[in-house]
Protein backbone atom coordinates (compact mmCIF):
# COMPACT_ATOMS: atom_id res chain seq x y z
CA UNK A 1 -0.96 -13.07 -215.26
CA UNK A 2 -2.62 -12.11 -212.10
CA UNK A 3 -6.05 -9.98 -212.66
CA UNK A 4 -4.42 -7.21 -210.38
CA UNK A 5 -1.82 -7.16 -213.17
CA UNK A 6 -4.17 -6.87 -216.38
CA UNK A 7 -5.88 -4.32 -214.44
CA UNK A 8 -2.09 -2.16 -213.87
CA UNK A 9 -1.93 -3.08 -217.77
CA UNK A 10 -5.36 -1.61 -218.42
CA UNK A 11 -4.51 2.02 -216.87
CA UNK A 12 -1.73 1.85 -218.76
CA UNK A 13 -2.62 0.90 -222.06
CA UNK A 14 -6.28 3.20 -221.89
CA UNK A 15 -5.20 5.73 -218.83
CA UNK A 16 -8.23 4.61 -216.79
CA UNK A 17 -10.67 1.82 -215.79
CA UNK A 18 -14.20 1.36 -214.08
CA UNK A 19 -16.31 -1.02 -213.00
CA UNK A 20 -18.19 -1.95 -216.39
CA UNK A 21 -14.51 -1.89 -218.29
CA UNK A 22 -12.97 -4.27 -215.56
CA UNK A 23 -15.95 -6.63 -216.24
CA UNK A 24 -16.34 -6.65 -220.04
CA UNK A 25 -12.69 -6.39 -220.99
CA UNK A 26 -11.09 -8.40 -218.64
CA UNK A 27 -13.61 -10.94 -216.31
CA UNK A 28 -12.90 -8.87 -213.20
CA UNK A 29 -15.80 -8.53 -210.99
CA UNK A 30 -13.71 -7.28 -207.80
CA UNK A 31 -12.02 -3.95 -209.13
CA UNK A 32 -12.11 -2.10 -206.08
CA UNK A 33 -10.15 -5.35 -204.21
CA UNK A 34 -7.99 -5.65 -206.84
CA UNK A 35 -7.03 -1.70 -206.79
CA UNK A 36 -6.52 -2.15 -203.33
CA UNK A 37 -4.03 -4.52 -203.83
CA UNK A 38 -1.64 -2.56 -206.34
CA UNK A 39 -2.06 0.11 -203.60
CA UNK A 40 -0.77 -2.52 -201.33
CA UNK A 41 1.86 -3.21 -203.52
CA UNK A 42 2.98 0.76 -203.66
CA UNK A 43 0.87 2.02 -207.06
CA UNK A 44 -0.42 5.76 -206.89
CA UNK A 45 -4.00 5.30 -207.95
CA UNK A 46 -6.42 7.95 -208.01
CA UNK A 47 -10.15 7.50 -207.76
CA UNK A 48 -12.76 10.14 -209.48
CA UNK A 49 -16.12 9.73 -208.98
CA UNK A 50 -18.25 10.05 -212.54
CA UNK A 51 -22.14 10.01 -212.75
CA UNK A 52 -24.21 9.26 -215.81
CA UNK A 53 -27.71 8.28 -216.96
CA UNK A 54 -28.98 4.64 -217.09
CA UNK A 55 -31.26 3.07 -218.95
CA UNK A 56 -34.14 4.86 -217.11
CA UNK A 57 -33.00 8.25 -217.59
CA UNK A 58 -31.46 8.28 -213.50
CA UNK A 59 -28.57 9.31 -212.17
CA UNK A 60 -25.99 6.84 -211.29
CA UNK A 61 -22.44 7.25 -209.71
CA UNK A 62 -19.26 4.72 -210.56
CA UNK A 63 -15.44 5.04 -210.10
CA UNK A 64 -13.05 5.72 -212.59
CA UNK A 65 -9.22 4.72 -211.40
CA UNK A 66 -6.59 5.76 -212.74
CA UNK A 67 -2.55 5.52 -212.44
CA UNK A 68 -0.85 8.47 -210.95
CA UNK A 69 2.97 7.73 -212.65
């Protein structure tokens, strides 16, 4: 199975991935390419921007996809 395909298989299965999921969960360091690529292939996927704290208490913006069926 290609990673672009776990990732497809992700969104479905939880409704949404980021960065941090991609990585953990399935050894994907290149979401963003690999997004790209099911949009290639004719996926809907939306992007929404999220922010949350880090370990230092700052603001930090990441990516949620997720599959537009």
């Amino acid at each position: 199975m290609k990673q672009a395909e776990r990732v497809l298989k992700y969104m479905r299965d939880f409704g949404s991935i980021t960065q941090l999921e991609a990585m953990k969960d399935l050894g994907c360091m290149r979401l963003g390419a690999r997004v790209y690529d099911l949009k290639r292939e004719g996926y809907n996927i939306r992007r929404d921007m999220e922010t949350s704290k880090n370990r230092y208490g700052e603001d930090t913006s990441y990516a949620r996809y997720r599959l537009v069926e």
